[in-house]
Protein backbone atom coordinates (compact mmCIF):
# COMPACT_ATOMS: atom_id res chain seq x y z
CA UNK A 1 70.34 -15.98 -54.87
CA UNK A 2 68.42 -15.80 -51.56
CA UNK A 3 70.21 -16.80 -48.61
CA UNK A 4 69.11 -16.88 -44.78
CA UNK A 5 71.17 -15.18 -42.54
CA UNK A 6 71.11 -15.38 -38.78
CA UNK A 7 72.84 -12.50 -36.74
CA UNK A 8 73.27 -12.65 -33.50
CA UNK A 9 72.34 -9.02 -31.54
CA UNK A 10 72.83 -8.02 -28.03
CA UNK A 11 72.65 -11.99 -26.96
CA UNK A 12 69.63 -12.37 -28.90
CA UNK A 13 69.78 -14.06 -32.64
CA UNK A 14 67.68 -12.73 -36.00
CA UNK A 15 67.26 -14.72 -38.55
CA UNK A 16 66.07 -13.43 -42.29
CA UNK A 17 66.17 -14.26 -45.71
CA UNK A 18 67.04 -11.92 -48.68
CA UNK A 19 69.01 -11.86 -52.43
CA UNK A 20 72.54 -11.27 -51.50
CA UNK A 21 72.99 -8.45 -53.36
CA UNK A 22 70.55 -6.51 -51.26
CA UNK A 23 72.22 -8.04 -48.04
CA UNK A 24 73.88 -4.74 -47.23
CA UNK A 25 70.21 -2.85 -47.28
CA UNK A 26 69.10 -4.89 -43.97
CA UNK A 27 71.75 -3.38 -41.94
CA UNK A 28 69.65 0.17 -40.75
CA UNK A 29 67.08 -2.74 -39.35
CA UNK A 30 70.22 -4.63 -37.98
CA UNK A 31 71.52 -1.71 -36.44
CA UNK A 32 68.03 -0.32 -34.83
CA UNK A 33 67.93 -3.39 -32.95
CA UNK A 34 71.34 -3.33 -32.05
CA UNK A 35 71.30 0.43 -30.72
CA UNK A 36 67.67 1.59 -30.44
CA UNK A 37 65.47 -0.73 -29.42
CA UNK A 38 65.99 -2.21 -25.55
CA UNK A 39 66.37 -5.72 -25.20
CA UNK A 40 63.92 -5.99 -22.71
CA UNK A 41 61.49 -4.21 -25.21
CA UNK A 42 62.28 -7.37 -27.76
CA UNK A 43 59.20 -9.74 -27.88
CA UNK A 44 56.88 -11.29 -30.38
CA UNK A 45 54.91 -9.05 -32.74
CA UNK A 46 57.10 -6.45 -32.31
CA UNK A 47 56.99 -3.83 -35.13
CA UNK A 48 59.67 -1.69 -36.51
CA UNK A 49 58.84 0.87 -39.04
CA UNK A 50 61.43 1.38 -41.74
CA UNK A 51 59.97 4.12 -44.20
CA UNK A 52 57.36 1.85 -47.22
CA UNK A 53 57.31 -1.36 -44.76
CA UNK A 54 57.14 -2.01 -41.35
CA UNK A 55 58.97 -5.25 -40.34
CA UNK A 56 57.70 -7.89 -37.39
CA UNK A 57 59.39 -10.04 -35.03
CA UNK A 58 58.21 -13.55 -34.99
CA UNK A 59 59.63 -15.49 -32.16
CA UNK A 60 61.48 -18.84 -33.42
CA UNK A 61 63.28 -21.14 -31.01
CA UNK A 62 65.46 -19.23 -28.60
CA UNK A 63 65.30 -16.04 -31.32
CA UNK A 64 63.21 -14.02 -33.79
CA UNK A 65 62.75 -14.43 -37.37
CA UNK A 66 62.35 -10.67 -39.05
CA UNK A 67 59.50 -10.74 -41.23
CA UNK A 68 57.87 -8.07 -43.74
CA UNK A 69 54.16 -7.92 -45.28
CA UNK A 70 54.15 -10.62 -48.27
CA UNK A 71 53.66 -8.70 -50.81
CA UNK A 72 53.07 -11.83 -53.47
CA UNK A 73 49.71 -12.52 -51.30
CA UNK A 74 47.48 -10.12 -48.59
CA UNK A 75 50.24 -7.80 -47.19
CA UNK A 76 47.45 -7.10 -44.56
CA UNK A 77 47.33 -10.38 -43.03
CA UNK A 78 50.41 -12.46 -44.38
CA UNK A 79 54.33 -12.45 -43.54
CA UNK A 80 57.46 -13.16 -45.06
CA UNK A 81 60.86 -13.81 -43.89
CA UNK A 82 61.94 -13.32 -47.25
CA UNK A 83 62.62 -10.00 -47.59
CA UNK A 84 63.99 -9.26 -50.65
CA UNK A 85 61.09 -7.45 -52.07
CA UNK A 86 60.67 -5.10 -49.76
CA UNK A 87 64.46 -4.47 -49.48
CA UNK A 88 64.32 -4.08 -53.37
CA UNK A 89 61.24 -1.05 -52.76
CA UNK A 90 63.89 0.39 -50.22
CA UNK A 91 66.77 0.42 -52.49
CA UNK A 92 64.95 2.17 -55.37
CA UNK A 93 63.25 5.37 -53.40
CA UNK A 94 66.30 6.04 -51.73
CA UNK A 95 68.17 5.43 -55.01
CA UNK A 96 65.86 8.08 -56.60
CA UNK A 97 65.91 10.77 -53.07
CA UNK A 98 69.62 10.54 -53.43
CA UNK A 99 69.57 11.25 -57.27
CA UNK A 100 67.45 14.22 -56.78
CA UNK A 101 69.21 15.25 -53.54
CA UNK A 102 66.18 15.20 -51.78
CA UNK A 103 64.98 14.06 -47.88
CA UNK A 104 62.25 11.87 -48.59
CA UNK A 105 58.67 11.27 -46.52
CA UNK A 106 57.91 7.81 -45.75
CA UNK A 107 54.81 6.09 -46.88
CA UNK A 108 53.44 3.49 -45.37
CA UNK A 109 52.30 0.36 -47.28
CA UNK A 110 49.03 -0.30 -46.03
CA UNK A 111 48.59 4.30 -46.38
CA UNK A 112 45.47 5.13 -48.75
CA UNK A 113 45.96 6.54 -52.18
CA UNK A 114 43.16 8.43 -54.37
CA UNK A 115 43.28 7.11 -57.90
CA UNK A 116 41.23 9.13 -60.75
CA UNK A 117 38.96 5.84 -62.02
CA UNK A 118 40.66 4.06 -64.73
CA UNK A 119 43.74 6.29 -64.69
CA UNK A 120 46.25 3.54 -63.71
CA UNK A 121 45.02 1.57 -66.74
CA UNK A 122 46.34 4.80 -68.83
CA UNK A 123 49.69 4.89 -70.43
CA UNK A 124 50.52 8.50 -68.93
CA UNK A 125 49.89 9.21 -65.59
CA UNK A 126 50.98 11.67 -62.82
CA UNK A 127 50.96 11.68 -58.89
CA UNK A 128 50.52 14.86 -56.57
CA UNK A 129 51.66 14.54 -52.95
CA UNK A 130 49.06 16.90 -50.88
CA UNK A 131 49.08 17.88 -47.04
CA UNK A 132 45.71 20.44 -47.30
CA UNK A 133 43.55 20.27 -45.07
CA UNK A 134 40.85 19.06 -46.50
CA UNK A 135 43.35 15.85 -48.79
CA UNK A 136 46.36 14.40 -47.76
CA UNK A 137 48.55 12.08 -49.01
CA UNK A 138 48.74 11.36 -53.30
CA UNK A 139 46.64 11.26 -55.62
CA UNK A 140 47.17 9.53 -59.43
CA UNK A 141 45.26 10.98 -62.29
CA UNK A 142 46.44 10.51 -66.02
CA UNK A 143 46.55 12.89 -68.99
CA UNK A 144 47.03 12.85 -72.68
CA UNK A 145 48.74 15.47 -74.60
CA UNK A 146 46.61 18.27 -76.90
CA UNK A 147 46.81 18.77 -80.44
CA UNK A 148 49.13 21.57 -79.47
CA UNK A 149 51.86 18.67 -77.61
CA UNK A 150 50.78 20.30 -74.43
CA UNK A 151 49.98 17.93 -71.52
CA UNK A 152 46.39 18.37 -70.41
CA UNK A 153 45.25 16.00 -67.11
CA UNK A 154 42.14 14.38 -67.79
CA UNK A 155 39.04 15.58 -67.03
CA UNK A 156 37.17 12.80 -64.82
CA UNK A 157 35.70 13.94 -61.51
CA UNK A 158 35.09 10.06 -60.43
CA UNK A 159 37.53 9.18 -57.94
CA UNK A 160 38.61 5.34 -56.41
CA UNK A 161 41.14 4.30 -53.09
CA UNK A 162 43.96 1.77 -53.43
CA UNK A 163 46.56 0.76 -50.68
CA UNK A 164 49.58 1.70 -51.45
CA UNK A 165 50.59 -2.28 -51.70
CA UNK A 166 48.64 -2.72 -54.57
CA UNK A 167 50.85 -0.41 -57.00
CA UNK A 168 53.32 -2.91 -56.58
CA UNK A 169 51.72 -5.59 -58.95
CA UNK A 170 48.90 -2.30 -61.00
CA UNK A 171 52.01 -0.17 -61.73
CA UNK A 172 55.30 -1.08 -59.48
CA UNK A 173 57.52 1.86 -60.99
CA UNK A 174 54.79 4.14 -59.06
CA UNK A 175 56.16 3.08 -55.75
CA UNK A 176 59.16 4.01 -56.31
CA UNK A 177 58.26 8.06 -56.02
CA UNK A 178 56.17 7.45 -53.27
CA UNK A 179 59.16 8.59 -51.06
CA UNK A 180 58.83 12.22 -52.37
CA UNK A 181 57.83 14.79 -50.14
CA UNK A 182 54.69 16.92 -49.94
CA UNK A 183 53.37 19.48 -53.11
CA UNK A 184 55.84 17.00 -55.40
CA UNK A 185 54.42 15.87 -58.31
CA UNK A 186 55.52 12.58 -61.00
CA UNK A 187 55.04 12.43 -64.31
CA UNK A 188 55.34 9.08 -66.22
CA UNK A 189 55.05 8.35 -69.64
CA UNK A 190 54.29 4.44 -69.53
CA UNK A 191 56.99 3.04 -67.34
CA UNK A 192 59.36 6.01 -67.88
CA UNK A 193 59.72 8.41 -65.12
CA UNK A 194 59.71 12.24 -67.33
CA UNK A 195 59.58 14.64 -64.81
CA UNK A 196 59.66 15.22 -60.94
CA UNK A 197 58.41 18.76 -59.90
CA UNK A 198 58.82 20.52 -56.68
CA UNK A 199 56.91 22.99 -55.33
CA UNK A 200 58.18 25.53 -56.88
CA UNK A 201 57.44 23.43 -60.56
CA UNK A 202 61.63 23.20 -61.00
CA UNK A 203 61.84 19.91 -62.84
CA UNK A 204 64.34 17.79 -60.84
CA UNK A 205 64.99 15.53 -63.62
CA UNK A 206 66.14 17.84 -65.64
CA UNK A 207 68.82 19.73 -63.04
CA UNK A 208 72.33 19.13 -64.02
């Protein structure tokens, strides 16, 4: 169930809305504008970047609401003070960096990705995190296995951009590896998560 909360923050009150179960996720945002972030700084259109979304301040009365990008409609141009959704992206990467025991690299929502065309309408895809100098950033191609069970990546040299945002409604259980750091790759069989490589091609997943 979503409820609105108001709290009230160095004489100043936030109000949000989120599911209650994912209440306890707002509290890093509660707690940078409680300790890091002057009051006098506080004003409207103020950002605050929290790893996949960066949340604005939208004054409201003698307070703020705390919005996030709508990710239902143009995350580029529309807010919501609902933020479940992007509370839910920030539960599931760091529920994946902690499984892995990793430290994670934020990406930001509105970041470019490279897509191999037509690979997110494949079944099996992976994603490569690079930081070369001539790419940065990931890039999603898809493969298919040989007659020998061996997984070959496709061979297609034409390449397409997508925002981040837009994996959440093409293929939402990409975003949730989107936290991983650089030379990582992903490999997913449909929905399925198989395989998280490091740079050293250890398979994460498969670590005891």
């Amino acid at each position: 169930m979503v409820i609105t909360y108001t709290e009230e923050i160095n004489g100043i009150n936030y109000t949000f809305s989120a599911d209650e179960s994912l209440r306890l996720l707002a509290e890093p945002l509660l707690e940078c504008l409680e300790y890091d972030i002057a009051k006098e700084k506080v004003r409207d259109g103020f950002r605050i970047a929290s790893g996949f979304t960066t949340f604005m301040l939208s004054k409201h009365g003698d307070g703020y609401d705390i919005a996030a990008p709508d990710y239902t409609d143009d995350p580029l141009t529309a807010l919501t003070t609902d933020l479940t959704l992007a509370l839910h992206i920030q539960y599931r990467q760091v529920f994946l960096l902690r499984k892995l025991g990793l430290v994670g690299k934020a990406v930001n929502y509105y970041d470019i990705i490279v897509v191999t065309k037509g690979a997110l309408e494949k079944e099996n895809v992976y994603m490569q995190r690079y930081n070369d100098e001539d790419i940065k950033g990931w890039v999603i191609n898809s493969y298919e296995h040989n007659e020998n069970g061996k997984a070959a990546p496709a061979e297609d040299n034409e390449y397409e951009t997508i925002r981040a945002y837009e994996l959440i409604k093409l293929r939402p259980e990409l975003v949730d590896v989107l936290c991983l750091p650089d030379d990582y790759i992903a490999v997913f069989e449909g929905k399925e998560l198989k395989a998280v490589l490091n740079e050293n091609n250890d398979d994460l997943l498969k670590k005891d």
